[in-house]
PDB file of N, CA and C in Angstrom:
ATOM      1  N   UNK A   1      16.374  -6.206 -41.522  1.00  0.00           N
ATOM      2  CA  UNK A   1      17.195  -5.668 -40.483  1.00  0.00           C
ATOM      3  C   UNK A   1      17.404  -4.168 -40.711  1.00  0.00           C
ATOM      4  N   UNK A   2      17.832  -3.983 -41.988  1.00  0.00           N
ATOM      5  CA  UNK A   2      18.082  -2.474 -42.166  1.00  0.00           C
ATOM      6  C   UNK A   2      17.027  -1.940 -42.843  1.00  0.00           C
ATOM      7  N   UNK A   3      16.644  -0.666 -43.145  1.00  0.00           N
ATOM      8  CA  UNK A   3      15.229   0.002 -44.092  1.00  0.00           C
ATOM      9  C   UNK A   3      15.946   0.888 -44.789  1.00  0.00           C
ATOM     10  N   UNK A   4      15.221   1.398 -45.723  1.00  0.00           N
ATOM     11  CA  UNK A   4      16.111   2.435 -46.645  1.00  0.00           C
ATOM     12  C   UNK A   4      15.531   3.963 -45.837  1.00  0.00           C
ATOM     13  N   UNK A   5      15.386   4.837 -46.831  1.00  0.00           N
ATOM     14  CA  UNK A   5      14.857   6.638 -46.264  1.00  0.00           C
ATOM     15  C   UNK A   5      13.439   6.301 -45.977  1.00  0.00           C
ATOM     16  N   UNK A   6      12.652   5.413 -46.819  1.00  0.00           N
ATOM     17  CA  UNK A   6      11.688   5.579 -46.985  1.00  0.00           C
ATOM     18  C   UNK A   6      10.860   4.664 -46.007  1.00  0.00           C
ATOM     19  N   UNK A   7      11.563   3.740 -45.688  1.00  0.00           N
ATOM     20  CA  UNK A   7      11.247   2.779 -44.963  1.00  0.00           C
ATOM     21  C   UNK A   7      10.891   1.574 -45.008  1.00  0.00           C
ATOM     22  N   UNK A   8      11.213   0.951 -46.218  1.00  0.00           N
ATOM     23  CA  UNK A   8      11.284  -0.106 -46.731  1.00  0.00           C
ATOM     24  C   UNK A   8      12.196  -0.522 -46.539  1.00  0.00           C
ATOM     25  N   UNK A   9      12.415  -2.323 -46.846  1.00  0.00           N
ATOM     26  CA  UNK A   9      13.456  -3.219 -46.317  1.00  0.00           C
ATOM     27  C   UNK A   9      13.998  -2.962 -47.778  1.00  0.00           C
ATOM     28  N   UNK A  10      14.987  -3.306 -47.354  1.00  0.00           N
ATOM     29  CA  UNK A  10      16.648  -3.716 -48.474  1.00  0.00           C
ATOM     30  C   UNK A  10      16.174  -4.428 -49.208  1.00  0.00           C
ATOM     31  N   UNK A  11      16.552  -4.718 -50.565  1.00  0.00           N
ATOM     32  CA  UNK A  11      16.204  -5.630 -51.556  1.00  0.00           C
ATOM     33  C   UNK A  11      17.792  -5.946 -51.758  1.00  0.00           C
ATOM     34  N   UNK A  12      17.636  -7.098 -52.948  1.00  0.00           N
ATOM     35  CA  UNK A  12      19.176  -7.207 -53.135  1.00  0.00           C
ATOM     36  C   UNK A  12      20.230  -6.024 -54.373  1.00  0.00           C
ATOM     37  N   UNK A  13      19.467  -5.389 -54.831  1.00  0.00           N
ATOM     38  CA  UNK A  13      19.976  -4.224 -55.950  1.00  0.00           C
ATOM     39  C   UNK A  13      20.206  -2.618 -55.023  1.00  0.00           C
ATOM     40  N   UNK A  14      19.019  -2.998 -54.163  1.00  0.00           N
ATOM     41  CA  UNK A  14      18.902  -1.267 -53.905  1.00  0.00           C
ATOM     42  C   UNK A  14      20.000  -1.388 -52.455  1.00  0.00           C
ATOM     43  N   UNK A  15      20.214  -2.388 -51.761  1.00  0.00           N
ATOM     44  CA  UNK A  15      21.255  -2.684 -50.998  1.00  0.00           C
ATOM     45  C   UNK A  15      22.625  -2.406 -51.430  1.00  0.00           C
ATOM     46  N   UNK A  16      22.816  -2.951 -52.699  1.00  0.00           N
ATOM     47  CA  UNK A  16      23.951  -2.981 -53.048  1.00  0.00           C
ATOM     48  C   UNK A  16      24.501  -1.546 -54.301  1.00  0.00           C
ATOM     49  N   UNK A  17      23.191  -0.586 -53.999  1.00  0.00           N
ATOM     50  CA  UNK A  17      23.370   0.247 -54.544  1.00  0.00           C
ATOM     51  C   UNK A  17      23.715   1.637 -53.381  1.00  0.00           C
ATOM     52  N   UNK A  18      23.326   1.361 -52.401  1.00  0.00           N
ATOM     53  CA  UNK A  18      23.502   1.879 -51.016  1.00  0.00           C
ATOM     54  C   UNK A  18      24.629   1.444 -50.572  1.00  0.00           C
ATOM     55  N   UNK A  19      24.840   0.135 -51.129  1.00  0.00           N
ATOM     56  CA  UNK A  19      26.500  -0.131 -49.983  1.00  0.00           C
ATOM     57  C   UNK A  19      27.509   0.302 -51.102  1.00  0.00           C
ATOM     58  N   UNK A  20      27.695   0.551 -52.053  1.00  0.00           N
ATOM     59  CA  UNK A  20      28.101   1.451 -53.472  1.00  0.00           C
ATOM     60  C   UNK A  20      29.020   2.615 -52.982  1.00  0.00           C
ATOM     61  N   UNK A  21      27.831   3.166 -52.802  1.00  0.00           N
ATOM     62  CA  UNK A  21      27.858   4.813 -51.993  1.00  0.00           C
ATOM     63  C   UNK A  21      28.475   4.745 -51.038  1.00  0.00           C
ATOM     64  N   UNK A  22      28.455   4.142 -49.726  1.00  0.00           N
ATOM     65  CA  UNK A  22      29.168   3.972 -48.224  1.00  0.00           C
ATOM     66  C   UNK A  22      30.548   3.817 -48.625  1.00  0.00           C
ATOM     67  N   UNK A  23      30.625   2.616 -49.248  1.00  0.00           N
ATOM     68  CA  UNK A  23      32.142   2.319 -50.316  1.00  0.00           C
ATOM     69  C   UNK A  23      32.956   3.281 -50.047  1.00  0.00           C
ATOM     70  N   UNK A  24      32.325   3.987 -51.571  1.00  0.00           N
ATOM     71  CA  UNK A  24      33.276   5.245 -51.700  1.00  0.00           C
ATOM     72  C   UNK A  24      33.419   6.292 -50.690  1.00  0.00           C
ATOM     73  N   UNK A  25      32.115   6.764 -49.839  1.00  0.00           N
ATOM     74  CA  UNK A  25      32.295   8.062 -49.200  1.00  0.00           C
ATOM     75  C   UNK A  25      33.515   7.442 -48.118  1.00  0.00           C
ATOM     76  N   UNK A  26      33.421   6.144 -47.620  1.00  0.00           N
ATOM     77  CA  UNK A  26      34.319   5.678 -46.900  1.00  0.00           C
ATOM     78  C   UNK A  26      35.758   5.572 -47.433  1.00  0.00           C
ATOM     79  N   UNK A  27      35.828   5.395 -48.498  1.00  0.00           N
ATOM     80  CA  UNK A  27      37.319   5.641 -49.556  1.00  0.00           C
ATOM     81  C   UNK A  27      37.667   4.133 -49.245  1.00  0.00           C
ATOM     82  N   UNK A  28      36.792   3.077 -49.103  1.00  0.00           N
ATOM     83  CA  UNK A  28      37.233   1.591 -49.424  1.00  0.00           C
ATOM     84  C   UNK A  28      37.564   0.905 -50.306  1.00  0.00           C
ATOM     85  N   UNK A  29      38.407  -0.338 -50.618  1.00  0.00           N
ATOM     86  CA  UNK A  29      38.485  -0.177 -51.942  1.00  0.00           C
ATOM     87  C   UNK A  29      37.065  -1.307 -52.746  1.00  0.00           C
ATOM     88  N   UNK A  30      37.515  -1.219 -53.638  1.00  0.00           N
ATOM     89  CA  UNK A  30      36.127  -1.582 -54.890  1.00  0.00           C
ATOM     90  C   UNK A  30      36.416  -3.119 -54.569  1.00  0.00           C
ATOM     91  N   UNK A  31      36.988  -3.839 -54.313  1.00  0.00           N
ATOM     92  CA  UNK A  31      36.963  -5.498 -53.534  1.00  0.00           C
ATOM     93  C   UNK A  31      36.008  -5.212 -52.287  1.00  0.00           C
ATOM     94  N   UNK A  32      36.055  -4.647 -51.677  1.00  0.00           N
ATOM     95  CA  UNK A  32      35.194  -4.906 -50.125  1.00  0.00           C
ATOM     96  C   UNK A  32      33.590  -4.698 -50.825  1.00  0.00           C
ATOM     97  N   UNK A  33      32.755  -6.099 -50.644  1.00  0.00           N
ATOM     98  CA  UNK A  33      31.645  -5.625 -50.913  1.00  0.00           C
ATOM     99  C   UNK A  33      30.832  -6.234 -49.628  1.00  0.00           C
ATOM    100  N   UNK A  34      29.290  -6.312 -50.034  1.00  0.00           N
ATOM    101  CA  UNK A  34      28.821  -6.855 -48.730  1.00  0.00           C
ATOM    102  C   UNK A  34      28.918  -7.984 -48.634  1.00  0.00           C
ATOM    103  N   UNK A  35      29.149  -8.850 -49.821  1.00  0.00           N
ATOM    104  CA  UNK A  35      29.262 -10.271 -49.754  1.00  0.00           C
ATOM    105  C   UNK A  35      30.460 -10.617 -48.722  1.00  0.00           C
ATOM    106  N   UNK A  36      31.686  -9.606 -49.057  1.00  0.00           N
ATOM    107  CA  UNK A  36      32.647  -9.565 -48.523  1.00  0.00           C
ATOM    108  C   UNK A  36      32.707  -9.564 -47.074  1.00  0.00           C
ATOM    109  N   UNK A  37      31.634  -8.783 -46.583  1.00  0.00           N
ATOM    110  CA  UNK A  37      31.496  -8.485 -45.407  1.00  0.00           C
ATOM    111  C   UNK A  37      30.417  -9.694 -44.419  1.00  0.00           C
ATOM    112  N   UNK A  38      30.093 -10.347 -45.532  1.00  0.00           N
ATOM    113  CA  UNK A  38      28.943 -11.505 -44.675  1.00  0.00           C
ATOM    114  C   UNK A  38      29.877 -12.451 -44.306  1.00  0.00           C
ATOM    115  N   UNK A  39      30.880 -12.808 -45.465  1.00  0.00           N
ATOM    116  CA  UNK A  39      31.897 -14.172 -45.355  1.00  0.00           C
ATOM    117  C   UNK A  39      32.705 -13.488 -44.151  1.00  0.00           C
ATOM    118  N   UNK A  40      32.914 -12.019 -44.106  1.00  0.00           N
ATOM    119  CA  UNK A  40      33.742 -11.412 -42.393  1.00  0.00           C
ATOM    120  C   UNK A  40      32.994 -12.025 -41.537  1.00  0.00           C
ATOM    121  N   UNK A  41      31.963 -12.047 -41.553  1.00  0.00           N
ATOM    122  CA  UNK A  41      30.930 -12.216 -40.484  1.00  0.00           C
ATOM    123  C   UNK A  41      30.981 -13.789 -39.637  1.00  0.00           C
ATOM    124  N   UNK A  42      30.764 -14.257 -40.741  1.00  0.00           N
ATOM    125  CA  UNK A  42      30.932 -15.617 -41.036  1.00  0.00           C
ATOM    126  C   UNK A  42      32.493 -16.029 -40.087  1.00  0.00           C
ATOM    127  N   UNK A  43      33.039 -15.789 -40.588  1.00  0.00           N
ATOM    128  CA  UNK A  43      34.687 -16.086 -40.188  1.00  0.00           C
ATOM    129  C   UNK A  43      34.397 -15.408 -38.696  1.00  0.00           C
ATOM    130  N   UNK A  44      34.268 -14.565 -38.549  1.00  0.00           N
ATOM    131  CA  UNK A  44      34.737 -14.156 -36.945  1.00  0.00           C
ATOM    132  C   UNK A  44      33.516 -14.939 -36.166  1.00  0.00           C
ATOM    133  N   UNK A  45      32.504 -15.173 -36.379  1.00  0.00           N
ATOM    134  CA  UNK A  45      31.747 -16.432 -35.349  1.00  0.00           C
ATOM    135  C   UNK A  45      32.511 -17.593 -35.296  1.00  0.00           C
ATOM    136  N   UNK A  46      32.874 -18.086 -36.546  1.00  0.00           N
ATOM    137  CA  UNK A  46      33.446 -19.497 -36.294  1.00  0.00           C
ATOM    138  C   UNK A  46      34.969 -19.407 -36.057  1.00  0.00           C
ATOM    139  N   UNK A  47      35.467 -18.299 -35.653  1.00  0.00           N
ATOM    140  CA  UNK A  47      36.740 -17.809 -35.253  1.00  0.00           C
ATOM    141  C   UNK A  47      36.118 -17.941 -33.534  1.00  0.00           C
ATOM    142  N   UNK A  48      34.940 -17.366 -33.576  1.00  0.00           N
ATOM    143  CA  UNK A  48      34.642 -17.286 -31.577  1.00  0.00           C
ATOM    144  C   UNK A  48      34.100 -18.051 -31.383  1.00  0.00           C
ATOM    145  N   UNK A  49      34.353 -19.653 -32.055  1.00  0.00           N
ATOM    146  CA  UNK A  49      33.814 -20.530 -31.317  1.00  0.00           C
ATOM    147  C   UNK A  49      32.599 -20.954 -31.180  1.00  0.00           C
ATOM    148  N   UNK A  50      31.682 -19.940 -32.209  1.00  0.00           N
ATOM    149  CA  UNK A  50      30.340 -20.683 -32.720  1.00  0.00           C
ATOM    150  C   UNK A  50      29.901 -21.630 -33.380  1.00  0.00           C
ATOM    151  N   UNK A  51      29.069 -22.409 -32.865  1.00  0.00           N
ATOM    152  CA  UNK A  51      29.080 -24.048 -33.711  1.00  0.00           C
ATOM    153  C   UNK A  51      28.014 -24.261 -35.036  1.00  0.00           C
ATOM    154  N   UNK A  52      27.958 -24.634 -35.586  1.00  0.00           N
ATOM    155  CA  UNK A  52      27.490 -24.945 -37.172  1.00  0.00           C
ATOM    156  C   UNK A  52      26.407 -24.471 -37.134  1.00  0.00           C
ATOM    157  N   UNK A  53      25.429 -24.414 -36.373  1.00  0.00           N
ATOM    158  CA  UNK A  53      23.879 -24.380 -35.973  1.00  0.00           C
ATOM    159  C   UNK A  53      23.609 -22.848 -36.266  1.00  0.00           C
ATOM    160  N   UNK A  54      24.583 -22.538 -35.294  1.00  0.00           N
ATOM    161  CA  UNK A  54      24.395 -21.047 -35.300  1.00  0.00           C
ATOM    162  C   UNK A  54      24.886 -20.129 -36.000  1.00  0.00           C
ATOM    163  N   UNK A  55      25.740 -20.181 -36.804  1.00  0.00           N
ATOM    164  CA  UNK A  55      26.404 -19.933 -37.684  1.00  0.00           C
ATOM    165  C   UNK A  55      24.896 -19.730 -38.623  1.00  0.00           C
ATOM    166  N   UNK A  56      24.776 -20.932 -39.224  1.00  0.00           N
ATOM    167  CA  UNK A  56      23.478 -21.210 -39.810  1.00  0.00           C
ATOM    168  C   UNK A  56      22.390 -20.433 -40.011  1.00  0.00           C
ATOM    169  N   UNK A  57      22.177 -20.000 -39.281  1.00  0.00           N
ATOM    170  CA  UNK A  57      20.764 -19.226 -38.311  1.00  0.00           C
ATOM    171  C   UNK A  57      21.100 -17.749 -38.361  1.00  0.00           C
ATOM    172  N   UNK A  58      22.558 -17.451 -38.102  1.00  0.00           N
ATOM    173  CA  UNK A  58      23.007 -15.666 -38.413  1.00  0.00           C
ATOM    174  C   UNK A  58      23.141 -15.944 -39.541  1.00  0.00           C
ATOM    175  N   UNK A  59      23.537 -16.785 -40.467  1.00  0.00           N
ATOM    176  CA  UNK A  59      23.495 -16.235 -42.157  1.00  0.00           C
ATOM    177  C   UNK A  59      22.449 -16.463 -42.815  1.00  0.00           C
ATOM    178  N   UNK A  60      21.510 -17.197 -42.389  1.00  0.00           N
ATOM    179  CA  UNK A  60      20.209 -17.561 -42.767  1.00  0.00           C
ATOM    180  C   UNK A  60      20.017 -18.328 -44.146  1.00  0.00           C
ATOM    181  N   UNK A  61      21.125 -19.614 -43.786  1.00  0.00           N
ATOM    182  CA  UNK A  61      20.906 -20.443 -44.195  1.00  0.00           C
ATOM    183  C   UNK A  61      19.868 -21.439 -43.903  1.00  0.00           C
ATOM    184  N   UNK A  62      19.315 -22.425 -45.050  1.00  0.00           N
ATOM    185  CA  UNK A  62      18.340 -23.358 -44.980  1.00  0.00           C
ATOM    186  C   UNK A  62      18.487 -24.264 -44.240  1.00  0.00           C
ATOM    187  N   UNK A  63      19.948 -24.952 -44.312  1.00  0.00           N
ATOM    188  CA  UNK A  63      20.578 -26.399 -43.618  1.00  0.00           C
ATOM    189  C   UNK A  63      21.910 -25.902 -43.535  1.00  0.00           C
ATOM    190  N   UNK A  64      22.362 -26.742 -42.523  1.00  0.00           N
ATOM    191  CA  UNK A  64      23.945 -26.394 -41.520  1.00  0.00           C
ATOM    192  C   UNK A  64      24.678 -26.830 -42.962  1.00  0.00           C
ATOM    193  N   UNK A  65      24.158 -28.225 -43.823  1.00  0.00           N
ATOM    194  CA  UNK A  65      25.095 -27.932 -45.189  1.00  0.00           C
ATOM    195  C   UNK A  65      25.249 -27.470 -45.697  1.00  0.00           C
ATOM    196  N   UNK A  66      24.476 -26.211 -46.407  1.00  0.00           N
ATOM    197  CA  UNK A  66      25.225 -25.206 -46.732  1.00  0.00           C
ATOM    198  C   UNK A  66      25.808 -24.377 -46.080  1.00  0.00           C
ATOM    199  N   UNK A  67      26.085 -24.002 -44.844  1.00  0.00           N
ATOM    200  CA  UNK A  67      27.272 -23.748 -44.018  1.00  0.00           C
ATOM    201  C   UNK A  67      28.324 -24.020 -44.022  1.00  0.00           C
ATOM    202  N   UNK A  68      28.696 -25.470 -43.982  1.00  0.00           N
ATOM    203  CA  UNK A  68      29.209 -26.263 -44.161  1.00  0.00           C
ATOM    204  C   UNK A  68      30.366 -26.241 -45.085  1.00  0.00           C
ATOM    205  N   UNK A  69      29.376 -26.506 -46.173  1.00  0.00           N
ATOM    206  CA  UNK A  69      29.795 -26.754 -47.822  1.00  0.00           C
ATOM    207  C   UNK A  69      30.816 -25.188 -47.984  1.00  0.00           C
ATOM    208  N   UNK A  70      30.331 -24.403 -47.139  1.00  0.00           N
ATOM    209  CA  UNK A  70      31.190 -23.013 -47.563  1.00  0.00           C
ATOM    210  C   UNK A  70      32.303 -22.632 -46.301  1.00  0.00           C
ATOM    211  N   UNK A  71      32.208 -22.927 -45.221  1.00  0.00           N
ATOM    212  CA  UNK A  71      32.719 -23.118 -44.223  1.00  0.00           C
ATOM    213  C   UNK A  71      33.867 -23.753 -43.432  1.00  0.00           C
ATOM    214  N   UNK A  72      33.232 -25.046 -43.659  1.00  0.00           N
ATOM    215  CA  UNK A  72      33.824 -25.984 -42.839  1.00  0.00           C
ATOM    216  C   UNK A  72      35.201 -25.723 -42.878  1.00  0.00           C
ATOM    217  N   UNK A  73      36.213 -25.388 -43.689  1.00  0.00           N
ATOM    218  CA  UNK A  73      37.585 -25.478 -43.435  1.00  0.00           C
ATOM    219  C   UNK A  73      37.712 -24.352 -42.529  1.00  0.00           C
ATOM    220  N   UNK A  74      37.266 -23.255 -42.175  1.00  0.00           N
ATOM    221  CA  UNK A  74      37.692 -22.628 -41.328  1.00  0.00           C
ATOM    222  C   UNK A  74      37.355 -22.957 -39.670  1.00  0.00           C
ATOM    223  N   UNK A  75      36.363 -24.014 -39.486  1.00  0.00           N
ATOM    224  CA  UNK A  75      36.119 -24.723 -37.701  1.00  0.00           C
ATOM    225  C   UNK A  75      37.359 -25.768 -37.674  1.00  0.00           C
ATOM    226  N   UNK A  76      37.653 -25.524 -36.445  1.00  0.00           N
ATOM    227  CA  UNK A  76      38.990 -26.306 -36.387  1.00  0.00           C
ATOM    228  C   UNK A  76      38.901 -28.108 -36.147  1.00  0.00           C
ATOM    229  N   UNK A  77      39.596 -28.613 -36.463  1.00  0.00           N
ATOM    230  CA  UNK A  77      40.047 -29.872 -36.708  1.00  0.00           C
ATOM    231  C   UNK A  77      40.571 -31.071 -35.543  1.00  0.00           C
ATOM    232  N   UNK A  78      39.682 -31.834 -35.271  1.00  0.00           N
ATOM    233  CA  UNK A  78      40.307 -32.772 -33.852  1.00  0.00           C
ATOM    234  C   UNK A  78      41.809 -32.846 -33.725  1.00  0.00           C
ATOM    235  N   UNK A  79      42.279 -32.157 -34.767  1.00  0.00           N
ATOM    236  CA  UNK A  79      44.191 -32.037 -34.672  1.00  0.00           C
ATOM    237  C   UNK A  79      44.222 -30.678 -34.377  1.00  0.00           C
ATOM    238  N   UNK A  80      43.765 -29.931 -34.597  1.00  0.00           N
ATOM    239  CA  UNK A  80      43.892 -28.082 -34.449  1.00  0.00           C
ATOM    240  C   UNK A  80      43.451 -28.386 -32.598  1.00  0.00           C
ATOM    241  N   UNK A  81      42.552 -29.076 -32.288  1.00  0.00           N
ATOM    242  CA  UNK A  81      42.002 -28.809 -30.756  1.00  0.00           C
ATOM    243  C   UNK A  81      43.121 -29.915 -29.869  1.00  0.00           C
ATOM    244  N   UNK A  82      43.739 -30.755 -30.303  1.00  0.00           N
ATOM    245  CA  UNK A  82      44.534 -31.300 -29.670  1.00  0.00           C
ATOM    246  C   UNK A  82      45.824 -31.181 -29.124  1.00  0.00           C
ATOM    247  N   UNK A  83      46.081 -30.199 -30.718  1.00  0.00           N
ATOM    248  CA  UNK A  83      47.771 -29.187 -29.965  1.00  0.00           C
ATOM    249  C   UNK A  83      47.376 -28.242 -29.431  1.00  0.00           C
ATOM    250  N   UNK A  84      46.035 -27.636 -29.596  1.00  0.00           N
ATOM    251  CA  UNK A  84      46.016 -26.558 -28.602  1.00  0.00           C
ATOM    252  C   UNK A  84      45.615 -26.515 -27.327  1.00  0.00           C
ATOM    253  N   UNK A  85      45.081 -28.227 -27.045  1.00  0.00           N
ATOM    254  CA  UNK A  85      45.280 -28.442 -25.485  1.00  0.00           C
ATOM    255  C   UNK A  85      46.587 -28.769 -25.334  1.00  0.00           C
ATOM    256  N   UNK A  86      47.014 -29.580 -25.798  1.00  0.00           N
ATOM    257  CA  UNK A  86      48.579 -29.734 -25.582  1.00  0.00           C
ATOM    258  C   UNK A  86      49.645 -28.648 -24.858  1.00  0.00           C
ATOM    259  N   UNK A  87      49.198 -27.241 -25.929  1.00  0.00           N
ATOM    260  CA  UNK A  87      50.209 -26.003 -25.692  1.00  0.00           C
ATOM    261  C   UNK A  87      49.410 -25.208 -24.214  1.00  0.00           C
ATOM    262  N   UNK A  88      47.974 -25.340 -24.429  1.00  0.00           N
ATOM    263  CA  UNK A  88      47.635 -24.626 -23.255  1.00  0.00           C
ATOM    264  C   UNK A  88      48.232 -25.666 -22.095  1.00  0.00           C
ATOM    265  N   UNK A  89      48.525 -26.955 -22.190  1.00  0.00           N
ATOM    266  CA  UNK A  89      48.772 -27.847 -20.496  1.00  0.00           C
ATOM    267  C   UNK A  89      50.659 -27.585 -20.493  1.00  0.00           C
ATOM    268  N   UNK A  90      51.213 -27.591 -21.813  1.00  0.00           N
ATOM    269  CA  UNK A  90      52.859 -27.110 -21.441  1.00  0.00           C
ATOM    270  C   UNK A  90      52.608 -25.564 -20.863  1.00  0.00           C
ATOM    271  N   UNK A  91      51.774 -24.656 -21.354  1.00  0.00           N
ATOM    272  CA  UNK A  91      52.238 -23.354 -20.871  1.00  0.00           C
ATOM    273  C   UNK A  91      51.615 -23.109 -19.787  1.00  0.00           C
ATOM    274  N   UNK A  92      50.906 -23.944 -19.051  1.00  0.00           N
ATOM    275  CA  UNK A  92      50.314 -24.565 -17.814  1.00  0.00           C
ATOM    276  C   UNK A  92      51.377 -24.543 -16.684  1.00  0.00           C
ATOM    277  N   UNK A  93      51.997 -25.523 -17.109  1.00  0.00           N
ATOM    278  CA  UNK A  93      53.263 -26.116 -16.389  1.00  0.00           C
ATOM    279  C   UNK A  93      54.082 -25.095 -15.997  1.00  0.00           C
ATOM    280  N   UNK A  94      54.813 -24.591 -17.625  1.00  0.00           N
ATOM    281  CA  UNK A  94      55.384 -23.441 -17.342  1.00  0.00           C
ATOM    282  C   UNK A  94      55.656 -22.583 -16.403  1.00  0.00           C
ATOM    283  N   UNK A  95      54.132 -22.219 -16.336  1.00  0.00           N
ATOM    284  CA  UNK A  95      54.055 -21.218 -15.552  1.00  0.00           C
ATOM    285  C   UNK A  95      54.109 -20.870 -13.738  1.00  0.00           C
ATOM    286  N   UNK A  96      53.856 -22.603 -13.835  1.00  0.00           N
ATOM    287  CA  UNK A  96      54.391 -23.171 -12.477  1.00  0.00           C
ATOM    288  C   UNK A  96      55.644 -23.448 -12.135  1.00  0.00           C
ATOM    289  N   UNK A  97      56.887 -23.326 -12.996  1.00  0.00           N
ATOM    290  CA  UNK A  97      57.725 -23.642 -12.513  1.00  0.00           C
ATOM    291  C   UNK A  97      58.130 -22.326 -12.242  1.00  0.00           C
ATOM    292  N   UNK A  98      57.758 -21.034 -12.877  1.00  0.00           N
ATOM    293  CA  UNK A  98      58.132 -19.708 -12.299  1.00  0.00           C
ATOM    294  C   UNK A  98      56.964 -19.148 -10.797  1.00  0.00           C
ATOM    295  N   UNK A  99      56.577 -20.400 -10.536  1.00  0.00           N
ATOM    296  CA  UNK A  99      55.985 -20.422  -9.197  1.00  0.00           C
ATOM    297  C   UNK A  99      56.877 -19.403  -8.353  1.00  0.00           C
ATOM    298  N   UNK A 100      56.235 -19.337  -6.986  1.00  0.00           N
ATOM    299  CA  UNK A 100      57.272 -18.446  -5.767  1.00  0.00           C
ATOM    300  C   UNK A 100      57.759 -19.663  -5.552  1.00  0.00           C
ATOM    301  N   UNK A 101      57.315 -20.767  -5.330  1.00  0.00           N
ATOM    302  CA  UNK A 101      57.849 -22.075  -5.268  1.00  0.00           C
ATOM    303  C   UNK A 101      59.839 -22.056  -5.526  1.00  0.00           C
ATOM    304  N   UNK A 102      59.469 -21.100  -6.194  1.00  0.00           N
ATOM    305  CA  UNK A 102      61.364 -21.480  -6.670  1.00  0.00           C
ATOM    306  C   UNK A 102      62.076 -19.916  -6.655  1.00  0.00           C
ATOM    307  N   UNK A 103      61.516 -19.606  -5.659  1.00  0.00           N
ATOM    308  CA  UNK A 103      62.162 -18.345  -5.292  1.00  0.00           C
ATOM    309  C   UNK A 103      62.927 -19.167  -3.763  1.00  0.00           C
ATOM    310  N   UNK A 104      64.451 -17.949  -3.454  1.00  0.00           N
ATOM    311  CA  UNK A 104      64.815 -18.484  -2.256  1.00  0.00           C
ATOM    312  C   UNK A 104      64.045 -17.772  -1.215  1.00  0.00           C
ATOM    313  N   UNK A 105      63.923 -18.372  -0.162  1.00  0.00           N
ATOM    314  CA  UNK A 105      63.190 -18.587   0.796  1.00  0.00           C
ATOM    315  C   UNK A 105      63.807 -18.454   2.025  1.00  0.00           C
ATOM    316  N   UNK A 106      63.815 -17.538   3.049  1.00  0.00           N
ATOM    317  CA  UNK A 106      64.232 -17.276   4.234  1.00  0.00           C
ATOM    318  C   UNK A 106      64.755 -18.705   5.050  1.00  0.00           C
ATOM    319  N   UNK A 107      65.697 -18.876   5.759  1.00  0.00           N
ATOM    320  CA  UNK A 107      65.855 -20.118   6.430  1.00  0.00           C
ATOM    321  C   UNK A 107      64.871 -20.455   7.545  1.00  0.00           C
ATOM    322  N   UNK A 108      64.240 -21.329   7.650  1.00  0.00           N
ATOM    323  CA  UNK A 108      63.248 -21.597   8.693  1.00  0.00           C
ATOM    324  C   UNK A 108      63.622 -21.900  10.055  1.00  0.00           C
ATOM    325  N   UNK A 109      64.944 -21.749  10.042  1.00  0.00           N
ATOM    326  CA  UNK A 109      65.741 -22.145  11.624  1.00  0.00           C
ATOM    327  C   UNK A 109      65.587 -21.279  12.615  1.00  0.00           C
ATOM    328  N   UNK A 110      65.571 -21.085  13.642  1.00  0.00           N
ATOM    329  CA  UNK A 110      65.672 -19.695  14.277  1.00  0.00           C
ATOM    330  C   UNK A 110      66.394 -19.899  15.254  1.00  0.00           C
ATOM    331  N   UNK A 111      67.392 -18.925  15.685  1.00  0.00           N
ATOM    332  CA  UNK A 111      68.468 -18.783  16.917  1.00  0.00           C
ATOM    333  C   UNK A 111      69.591 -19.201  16.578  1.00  0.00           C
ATOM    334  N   UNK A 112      70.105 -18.720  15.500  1.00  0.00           N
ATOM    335  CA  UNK A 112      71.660 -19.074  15.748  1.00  0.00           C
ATOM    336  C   UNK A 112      72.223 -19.925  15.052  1.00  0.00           C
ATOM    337  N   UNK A 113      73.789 -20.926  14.932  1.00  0.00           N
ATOM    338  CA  UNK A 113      73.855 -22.112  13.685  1.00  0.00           C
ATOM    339  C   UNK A 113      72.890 -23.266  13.919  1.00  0.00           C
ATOM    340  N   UNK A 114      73.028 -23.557  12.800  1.00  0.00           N
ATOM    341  CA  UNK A 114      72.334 -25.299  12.816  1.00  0.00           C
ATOM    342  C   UNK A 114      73.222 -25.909  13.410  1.00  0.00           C
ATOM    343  N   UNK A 115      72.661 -27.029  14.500  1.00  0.00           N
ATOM    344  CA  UNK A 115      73.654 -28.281  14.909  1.00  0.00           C
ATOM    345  C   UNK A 115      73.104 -29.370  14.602  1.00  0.00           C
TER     346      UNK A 115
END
């Protein structure tokens, strides 16, 4: 994906001797590495809702188990997707009861008192 000056691909030393340098000129601290930044990677797909497969395939893993095996607690849980239909159908509702529905409303009579 990336090449160095010369135009060769990244290896795993001369990568991490390049992301070294960025580090510091960036004034990051010495925890942020790229590993750091793949497991970011990682997390914000399966934060947007990307499913195991693909996940897979951007980290270039062999099998969705090792995805998985490193993963899985962060895809949410037939209990994580159930309150959050739950809260999306109360704040559903909600939002209907601040309908115009319940605003007052001109009298529909016309000419004078009601008899």
């Amino acid at each position: 994906m990336f090449r160095t000056l010369r135009g060769d691909l990244y290896q795993r030393n001369n990568a991490g001797e390049a992301w070294r340098g960025i580090r510091a000129r960036a004034g990051l601290p010495f925890g942020v590495t790229l590993h750091t930044l793949r497991h970011t990677f990682a997390s914000n797909l399966i934060a947007s809702g990307c499913d195991v497969v693909t996940v897979q395939r951007a980290l270039g893993h062999a099998q969705p188990s090792i995805t998985l095996n490193t993963y899985a607690h962060l895809w949410p849980s037939a209990e994580d997707k159930t309150r959050a239909a739950t809260a999306d159908l109360m704040a559903s509702i909600a939002a209907l009861a601040d309908s115009p529905r319940t605003v007052e409303l001109k009298s529909q009579v016309s000419g004078g008192a009601y008899r």
